[in-house]
PDB file of N, CA and C in Angstrom:
ATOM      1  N   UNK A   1      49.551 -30.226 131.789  1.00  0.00           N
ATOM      2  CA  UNK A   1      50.383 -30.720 130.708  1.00  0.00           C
ATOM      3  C   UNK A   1      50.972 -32.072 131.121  1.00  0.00           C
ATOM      4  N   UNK A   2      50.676 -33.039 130.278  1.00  0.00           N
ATOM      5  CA  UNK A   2      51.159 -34.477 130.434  1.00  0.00           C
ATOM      6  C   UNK A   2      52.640 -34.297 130.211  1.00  0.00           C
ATOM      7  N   UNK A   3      53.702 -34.629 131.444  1.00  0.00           N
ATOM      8  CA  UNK A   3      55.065 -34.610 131.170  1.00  0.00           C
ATOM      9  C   UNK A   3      55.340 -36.155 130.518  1.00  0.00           C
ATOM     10  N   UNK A   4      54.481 -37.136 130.895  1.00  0.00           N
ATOM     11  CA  UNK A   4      55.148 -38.614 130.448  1.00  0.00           C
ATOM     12  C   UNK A   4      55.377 -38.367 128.608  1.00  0.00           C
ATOM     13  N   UNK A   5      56.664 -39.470 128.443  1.00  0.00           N
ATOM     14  CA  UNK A   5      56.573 -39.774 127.099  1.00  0.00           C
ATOM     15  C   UNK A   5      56.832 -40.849 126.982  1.00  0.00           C
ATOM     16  N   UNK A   6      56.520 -41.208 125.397  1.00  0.00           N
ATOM     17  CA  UNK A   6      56.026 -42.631 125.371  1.00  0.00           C
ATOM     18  C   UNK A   6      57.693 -42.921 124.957  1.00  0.00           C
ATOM     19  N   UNK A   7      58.085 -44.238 124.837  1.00  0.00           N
ATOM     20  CA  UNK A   7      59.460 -45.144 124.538  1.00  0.00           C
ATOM     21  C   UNK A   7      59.110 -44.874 122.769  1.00  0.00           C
ATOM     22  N   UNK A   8      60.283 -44.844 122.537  1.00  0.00           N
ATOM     23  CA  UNK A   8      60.600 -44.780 120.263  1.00  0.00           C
ATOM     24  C   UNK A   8      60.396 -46.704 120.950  1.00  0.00           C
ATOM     25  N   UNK A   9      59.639 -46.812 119.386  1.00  0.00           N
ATOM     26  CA  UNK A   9      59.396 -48.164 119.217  1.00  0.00           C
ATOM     27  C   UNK A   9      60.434 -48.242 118.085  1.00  0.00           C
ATOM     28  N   UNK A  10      61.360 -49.353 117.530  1.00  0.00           N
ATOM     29  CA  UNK A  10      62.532 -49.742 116.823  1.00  0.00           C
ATOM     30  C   UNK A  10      61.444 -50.477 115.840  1.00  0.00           C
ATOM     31  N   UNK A  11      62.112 -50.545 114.680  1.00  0.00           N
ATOM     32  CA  UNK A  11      62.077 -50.761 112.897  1.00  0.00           C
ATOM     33  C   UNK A  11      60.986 -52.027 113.570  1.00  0.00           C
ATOM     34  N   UNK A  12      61.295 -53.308 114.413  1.00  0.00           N
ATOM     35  CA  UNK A  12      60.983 -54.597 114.011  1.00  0.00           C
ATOM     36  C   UNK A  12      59.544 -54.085 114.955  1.00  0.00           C
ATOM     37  N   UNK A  13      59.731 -53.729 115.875  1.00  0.00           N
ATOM     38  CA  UNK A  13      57.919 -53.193 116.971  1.00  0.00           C
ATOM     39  C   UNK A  13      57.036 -52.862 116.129  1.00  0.00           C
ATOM     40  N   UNK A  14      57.965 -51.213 115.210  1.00  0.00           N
ATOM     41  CA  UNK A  14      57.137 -50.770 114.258  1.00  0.00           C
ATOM     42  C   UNK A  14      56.255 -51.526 113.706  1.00  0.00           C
ATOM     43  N   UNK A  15      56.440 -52.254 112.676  1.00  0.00           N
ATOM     44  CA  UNK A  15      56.294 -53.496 111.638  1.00  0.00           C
ATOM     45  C   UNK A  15      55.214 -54.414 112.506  1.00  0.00           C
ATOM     46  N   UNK A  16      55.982 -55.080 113.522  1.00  0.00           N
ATOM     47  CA  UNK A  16      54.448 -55.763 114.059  1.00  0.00           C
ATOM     48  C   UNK A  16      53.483 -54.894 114.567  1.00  0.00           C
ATOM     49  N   UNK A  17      53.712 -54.010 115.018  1.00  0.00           N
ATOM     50  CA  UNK A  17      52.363 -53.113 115.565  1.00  0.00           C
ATOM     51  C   UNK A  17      51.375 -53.111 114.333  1.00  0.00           C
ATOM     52  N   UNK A  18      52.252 -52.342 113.242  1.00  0.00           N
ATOM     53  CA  UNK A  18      51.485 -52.634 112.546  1.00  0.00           C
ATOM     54  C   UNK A  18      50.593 -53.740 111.324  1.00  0.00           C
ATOM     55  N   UNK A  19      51.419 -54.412 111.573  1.00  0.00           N
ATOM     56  CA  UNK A  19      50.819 -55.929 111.717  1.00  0.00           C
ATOM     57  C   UNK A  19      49.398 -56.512 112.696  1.00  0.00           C
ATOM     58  N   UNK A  20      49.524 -56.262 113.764  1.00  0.00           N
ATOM     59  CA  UNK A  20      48.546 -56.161 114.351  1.00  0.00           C
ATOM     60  C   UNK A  20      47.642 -55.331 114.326  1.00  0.00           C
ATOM     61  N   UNK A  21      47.510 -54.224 113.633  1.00  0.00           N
ATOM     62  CA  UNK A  21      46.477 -53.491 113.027  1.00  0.00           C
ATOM     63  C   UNK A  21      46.119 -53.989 112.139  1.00  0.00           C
ATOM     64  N   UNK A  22      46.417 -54.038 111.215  1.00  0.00           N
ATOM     65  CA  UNK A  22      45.861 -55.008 109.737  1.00  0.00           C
ATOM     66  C   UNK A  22      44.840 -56.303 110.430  1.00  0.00           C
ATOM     67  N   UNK A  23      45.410 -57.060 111.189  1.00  0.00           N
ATOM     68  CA  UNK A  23      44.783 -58.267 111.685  1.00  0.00           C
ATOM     69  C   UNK A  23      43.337 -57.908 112.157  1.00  0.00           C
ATOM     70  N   UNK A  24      43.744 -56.668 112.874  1.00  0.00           N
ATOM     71  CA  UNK A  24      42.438 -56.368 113.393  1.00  0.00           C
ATOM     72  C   UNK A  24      41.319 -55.803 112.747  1.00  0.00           C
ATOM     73  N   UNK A  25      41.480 -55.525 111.597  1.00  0.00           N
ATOM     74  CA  UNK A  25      40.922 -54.667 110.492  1.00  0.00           C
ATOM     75  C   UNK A  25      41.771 -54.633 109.199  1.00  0.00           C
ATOM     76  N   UNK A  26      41.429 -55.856 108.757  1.00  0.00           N
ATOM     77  CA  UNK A  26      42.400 -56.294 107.268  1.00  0.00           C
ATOM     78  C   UNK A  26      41.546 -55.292 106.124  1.00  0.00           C
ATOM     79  N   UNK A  27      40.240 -54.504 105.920  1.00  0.00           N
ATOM     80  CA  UNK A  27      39.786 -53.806 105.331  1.00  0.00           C
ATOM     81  C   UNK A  27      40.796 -52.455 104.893  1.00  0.00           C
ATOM     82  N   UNK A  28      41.597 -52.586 105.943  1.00  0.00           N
ATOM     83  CA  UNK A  28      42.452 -51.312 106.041  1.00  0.00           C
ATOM     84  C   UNK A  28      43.382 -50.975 104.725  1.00  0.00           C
ATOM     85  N   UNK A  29      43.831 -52.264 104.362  1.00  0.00           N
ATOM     86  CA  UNK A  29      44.945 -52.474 103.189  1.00  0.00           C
ATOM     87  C   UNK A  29      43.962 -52.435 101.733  1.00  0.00           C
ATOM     88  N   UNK A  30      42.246 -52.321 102.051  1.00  0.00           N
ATOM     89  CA  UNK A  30      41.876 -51.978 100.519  1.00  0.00           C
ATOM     90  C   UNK A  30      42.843 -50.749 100.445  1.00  0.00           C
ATOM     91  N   UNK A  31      42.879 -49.883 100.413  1.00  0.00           N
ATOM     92  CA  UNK A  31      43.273 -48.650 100.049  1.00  0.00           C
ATOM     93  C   UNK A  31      43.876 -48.567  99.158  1.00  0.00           C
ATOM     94  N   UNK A  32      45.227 -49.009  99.503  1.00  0.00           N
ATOM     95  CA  UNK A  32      46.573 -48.551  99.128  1.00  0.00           C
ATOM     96  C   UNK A  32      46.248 -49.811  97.730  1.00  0.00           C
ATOM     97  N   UNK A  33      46.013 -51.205  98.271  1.00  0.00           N
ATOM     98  CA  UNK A  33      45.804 -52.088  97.177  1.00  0.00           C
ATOM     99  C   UNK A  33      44.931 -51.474  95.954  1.00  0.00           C
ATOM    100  N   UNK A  34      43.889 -51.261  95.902  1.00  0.00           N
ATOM    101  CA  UNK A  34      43.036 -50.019  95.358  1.00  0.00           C
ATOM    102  C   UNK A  34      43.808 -49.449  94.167  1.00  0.00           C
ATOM    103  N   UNK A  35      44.515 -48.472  94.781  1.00  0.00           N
ATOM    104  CA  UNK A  35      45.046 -47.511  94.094  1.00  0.00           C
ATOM    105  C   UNK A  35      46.278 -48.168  93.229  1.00  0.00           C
ATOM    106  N   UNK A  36      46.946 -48.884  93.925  1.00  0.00           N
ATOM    107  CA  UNK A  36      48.057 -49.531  93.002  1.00  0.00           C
ATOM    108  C   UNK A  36      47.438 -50.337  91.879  1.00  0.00           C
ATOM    109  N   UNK A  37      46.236 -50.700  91.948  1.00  0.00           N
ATOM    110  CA  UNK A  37      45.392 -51.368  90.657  1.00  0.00           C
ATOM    111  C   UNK A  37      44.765 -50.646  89.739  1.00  0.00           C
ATOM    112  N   UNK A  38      44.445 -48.950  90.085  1.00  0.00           N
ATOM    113  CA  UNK A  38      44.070 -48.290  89.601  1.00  0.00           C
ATOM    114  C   UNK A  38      44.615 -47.647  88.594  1.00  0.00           C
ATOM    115  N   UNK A  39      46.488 -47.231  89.172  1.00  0.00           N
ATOM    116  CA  UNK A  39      47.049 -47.014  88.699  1.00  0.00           C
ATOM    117  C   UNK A  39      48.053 -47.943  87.693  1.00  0.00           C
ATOM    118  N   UNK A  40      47.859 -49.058  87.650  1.00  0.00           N
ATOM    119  CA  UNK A  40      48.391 -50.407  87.035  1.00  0.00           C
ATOM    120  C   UNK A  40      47.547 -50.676  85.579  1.00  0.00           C
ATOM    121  N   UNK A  41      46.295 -50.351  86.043  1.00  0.00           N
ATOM    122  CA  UNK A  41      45.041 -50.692  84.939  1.00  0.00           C
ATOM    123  C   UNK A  41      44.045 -49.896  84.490  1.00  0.00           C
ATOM    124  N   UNK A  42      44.460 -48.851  85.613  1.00  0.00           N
ATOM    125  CA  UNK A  42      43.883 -47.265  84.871  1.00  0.00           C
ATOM    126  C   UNK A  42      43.964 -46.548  83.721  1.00  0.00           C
ATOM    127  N   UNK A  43      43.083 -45.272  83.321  1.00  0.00           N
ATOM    128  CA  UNK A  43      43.897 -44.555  82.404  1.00  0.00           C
ATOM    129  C   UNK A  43      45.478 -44.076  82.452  1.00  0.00           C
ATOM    130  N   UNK A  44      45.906 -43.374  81.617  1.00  0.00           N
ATOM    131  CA  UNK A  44      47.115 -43.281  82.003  1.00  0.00           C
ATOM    132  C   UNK A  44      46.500 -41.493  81.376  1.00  0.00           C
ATOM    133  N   UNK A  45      47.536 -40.486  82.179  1.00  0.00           N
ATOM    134  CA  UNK A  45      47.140 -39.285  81.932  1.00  0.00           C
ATOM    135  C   UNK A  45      48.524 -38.532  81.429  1.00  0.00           C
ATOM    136  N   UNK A  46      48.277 -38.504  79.908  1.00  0.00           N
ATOM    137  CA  UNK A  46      50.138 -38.142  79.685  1.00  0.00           C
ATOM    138  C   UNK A  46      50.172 -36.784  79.874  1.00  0.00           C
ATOM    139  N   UNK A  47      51.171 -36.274  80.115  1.00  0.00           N
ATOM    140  CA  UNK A  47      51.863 -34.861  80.447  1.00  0.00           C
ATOM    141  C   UNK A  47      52.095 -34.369  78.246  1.00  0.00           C
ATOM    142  N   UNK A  48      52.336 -35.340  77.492  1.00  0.00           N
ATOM    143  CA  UNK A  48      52.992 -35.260  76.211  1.00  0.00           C
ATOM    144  C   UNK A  48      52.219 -33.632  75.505  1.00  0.00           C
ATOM    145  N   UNK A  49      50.990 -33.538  75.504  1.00  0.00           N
ATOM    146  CA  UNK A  49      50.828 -32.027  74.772  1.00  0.00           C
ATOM    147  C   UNK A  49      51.472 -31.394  75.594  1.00  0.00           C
ATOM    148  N   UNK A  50      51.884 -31.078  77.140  1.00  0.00           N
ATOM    149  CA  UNK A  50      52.502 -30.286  77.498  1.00  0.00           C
ATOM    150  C   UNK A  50      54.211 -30.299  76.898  1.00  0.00           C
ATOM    151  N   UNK A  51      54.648 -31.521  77.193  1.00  0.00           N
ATOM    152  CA  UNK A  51      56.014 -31.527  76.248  1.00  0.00           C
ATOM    153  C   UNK A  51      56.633 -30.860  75.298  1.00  0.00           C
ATOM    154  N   UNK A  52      55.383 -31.411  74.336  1.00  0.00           N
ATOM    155  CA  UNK A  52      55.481 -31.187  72.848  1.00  0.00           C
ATOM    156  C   UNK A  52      56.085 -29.571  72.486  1.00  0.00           C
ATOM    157  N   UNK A  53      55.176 -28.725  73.282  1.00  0.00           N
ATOM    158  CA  UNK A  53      55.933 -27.066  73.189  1.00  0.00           C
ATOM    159  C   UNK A  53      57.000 -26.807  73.567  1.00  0.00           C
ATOM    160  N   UNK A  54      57.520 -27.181  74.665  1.00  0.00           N
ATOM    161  CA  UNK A  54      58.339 -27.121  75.407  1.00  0.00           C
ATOM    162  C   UNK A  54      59.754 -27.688  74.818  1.00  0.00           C
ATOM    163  N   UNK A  55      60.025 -29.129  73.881  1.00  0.00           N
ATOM    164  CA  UNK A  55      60.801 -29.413  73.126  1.00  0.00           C
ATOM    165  C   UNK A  55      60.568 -28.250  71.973  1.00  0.00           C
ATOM    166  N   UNK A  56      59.903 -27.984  71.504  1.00  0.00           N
ATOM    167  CA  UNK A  56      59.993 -27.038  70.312  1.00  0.00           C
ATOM    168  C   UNK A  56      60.805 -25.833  70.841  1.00  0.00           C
ATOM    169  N   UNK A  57      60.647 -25.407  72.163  1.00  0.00           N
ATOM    170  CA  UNK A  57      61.441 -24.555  72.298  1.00  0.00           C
ATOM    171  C   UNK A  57      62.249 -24.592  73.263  1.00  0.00           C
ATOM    172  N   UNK A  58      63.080 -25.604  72.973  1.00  0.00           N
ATOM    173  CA  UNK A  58      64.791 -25.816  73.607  1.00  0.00           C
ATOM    174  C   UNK A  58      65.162 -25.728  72.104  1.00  0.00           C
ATOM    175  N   UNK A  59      65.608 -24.720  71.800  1.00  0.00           N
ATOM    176  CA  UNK A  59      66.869 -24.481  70.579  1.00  0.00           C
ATOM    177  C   UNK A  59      67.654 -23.385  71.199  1.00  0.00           C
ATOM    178  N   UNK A  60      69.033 -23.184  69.947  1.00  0.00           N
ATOM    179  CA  UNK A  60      69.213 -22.304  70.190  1.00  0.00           C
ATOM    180  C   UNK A  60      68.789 -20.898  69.556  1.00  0.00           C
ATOM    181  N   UNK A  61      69.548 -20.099  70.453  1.00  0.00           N
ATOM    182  CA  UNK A  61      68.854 -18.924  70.126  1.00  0.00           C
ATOM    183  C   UNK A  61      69.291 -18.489  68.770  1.00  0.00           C
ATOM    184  N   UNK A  62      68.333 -17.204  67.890  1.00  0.00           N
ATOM    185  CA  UNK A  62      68.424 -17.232  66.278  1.00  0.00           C
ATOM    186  C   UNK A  62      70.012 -16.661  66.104  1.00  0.00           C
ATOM    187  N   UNK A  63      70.545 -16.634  65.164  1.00  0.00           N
ATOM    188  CA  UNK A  63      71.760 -16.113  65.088  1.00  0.00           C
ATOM    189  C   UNK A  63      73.306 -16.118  65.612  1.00  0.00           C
ATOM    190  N   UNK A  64      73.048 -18.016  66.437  1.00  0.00           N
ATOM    191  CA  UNK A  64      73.892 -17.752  67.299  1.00  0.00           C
ATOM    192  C   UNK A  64      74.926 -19.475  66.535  1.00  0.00           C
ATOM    193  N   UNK A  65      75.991 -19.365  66.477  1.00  0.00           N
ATOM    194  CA  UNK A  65      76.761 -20.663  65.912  1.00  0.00           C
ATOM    195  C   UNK A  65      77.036 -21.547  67.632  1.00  0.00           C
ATOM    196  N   UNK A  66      76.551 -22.872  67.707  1.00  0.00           N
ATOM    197  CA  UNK A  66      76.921 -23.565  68.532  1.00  0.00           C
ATOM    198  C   UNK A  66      78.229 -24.347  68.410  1.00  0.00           C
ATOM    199  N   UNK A  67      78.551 -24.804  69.242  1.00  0.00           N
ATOM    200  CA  UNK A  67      79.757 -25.567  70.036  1.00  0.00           C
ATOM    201  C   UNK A  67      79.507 -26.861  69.713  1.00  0.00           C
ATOM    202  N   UNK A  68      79.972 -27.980  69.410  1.00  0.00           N
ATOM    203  CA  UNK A  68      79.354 -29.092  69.296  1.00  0.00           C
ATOM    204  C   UNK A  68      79.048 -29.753  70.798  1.00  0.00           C
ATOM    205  N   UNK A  69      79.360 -29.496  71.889  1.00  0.00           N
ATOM    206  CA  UNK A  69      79.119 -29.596  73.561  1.00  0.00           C
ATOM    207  C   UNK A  69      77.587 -28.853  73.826  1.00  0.00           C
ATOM    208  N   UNK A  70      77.510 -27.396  72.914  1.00  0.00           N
ATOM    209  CA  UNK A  70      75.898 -26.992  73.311  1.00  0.00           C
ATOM    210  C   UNK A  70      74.939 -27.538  72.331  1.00  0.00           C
ATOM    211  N   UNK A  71      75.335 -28.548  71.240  1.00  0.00           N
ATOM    212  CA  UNK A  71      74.154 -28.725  70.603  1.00  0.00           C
ATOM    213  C   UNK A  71      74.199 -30.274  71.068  1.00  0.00           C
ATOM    214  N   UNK A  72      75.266 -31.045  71.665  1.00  0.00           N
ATOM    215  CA  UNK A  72      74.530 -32.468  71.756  1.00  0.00           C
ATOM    216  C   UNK A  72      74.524 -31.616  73.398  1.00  0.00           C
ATOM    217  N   UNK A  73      74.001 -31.151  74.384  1.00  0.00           N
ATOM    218  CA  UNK A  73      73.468 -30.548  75.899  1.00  0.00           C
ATOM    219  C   UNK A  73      71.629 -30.069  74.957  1.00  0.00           C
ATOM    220  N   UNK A  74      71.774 -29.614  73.856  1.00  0.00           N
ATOM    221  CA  UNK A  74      70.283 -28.834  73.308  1.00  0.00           C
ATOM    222  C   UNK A  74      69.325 -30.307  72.850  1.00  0.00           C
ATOM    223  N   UNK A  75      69.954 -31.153  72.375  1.00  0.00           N
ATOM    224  CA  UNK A  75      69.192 -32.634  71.427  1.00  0.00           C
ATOM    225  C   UNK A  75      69.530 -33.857  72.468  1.00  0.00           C
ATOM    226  N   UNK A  76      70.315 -33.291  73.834  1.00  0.00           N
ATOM    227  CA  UNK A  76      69.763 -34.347  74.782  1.00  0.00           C
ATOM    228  C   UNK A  76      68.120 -33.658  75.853  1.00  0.00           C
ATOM    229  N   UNK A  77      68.792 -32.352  75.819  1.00  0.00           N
ATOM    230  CA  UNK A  77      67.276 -32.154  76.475  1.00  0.00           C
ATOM    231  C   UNK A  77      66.443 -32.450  75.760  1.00  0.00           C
ATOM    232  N   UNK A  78      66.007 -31.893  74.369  1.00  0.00           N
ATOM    233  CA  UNK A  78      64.914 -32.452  73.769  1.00  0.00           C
ATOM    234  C   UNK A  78      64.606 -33.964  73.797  1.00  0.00           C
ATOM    235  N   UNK A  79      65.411 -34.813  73.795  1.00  0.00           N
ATOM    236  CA  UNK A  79      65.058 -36.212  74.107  1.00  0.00           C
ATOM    237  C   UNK A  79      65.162 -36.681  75.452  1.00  0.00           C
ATOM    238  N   UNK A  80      65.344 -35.978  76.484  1.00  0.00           N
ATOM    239  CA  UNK A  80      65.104 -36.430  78.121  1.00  0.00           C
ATOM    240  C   UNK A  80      63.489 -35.998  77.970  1.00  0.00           C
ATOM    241  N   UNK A  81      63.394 -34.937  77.474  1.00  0.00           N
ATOM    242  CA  UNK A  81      61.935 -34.153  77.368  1.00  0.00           C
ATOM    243  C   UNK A  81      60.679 -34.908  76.978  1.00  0.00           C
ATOM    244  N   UNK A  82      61.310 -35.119  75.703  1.00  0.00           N
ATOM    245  CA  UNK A  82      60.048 -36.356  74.597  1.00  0.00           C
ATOM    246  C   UNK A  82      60.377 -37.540  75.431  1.00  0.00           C
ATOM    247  N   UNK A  83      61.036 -37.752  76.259  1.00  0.00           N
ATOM    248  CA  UNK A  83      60.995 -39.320  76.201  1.00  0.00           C
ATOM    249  C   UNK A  83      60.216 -39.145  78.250  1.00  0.00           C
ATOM    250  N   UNK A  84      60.297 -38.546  78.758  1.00  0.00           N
ATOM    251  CA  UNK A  84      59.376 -38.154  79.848  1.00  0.00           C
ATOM    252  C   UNK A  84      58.242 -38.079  79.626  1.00  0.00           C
ATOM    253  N   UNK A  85      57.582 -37.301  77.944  1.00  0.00           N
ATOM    254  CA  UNK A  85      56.263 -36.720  77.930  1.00  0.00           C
ATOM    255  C   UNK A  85      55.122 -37.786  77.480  1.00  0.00           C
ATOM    256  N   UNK A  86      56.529 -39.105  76.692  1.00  0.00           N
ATOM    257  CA  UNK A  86      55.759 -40.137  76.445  1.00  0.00           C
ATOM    258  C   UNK A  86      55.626 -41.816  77.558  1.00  0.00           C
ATOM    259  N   UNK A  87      56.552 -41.225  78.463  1.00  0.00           N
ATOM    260  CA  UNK A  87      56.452 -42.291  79.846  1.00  0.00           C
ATOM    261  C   UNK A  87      55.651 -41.982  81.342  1.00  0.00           C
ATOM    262  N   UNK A  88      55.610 -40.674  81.561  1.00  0.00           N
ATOM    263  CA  UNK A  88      55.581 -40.109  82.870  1.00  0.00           C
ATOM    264  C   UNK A  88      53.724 -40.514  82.858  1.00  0.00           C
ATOM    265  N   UNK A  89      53.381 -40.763  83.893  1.00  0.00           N
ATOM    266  CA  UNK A  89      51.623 -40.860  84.044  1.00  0.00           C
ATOM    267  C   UNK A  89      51.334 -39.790  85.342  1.00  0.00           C
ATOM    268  N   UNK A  90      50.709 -38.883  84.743  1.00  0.00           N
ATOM    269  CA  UNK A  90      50.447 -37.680  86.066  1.00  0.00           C
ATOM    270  C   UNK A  90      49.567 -38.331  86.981  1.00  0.00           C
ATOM    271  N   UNK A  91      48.608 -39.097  86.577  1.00  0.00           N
ATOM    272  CA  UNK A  91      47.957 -39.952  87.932  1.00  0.00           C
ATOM    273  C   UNK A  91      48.917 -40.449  88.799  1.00  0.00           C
ATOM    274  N   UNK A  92      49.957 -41.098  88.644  1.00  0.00           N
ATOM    275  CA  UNK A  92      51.139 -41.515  89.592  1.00  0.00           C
ATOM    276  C   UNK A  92      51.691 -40.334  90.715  1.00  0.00           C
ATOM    277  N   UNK A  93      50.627 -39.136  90.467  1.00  0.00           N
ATOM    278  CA  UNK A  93      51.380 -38.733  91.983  1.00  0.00           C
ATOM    279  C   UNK A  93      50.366 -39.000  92.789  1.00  0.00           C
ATOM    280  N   UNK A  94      49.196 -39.184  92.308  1.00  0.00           N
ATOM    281  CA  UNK A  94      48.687 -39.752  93.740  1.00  0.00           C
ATOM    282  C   UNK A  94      48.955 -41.096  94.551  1.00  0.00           C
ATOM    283  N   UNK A  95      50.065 -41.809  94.082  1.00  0.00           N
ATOM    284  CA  UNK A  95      51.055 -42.500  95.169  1.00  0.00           C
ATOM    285  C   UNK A  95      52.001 -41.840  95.663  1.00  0.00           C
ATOM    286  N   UNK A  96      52.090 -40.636  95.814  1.00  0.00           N
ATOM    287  CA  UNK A  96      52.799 -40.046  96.486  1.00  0.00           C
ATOM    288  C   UNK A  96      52.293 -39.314  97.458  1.00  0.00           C
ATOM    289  N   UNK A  97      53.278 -39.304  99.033  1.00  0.00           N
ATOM    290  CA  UNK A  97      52.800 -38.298 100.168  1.00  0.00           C
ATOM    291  C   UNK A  97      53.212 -37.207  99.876  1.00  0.00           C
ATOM    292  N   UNK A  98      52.074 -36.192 100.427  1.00  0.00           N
ATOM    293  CA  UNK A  98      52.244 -35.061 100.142  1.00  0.00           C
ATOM    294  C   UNK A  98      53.649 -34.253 100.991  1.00  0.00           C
ATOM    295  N   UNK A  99      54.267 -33.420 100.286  1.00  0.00           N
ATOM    296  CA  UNK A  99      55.635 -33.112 100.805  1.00  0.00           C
ATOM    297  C   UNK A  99      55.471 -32.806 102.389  1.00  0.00           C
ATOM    298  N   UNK A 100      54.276 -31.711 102.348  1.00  0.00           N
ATOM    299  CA  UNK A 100      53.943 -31.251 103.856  1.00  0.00           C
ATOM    300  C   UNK A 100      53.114 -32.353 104.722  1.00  0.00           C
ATOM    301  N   UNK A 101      53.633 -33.393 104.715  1.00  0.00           N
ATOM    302  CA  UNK A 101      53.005 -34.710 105.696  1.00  0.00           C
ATOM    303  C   UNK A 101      53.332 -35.338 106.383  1.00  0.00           C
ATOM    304  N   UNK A 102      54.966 -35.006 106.253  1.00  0.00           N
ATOM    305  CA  UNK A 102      55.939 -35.632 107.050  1.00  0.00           C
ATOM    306  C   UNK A 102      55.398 -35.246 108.678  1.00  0.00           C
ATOM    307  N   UNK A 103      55.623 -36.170 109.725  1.00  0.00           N
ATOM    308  CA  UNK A 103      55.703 -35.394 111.007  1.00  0.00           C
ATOM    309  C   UNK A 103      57.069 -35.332 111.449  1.00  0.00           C
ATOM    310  N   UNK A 104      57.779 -34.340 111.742  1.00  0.00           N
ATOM    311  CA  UNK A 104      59.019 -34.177 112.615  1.00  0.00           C
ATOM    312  C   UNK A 104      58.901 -35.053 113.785  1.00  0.00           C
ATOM    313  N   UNK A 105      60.406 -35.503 114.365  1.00  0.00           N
ATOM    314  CA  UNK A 105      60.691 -36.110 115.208  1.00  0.00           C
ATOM    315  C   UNK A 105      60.399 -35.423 116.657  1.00  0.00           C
ATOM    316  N   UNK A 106      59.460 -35.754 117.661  1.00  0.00           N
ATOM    317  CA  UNK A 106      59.659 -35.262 118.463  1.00  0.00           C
ATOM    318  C   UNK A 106      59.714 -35.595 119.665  1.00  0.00           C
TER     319      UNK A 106
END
């Protein structure tokens, strides 16, 4: 078992190290460039038929007299809702790391 460990490299090392990777293989940055164009000038994949049900059923329930506090809380969800189903692009999580990718500090 290797006892040595290596020194934490600080924010500015970080950054040039990897700087000096790129240099050495500038092919590296298609990737990420790639995808941010893809997703810039791509389709866009709306979530909105899923919405659409889902606002239909935020009411309240049958028979019941609201509060004027639970019906503007009922006609803001429906419009946080519609207004997500017509902005959100589900392709946009593939700019995202996956939750389990992180590495712990060790």
């Amino acid at each position: 078992m290797n006892s040595e460990t290596t020194p934490k490299l600080s924010v500015i090392e970080s950054i040039a190290a990897g700087f000096r990777v790129l240099a050495r293989a500038p092919w590296l940055i298609l990737v990420p460039v790639l995808l941010d164009v893809a997703l810039w000038l791509g389709p866009q994949l709306s979530v909105q038929p899923l919405m659409t049900p889902l606002v239909a059923a935020v009411q309240a329930p049958p028979g019941t007299t609201l509060t004027s506090e639970y019906q503007e809380a009922l006609d803001a969800s429906r419009q946080l809702l519609t207004q997500f189903g017509d902005q959100y692009n589900l392709l946009s999580v593939l700019a995202q790391r996956p939750a389990g990718d992180a590495q712990p500090d060790q």
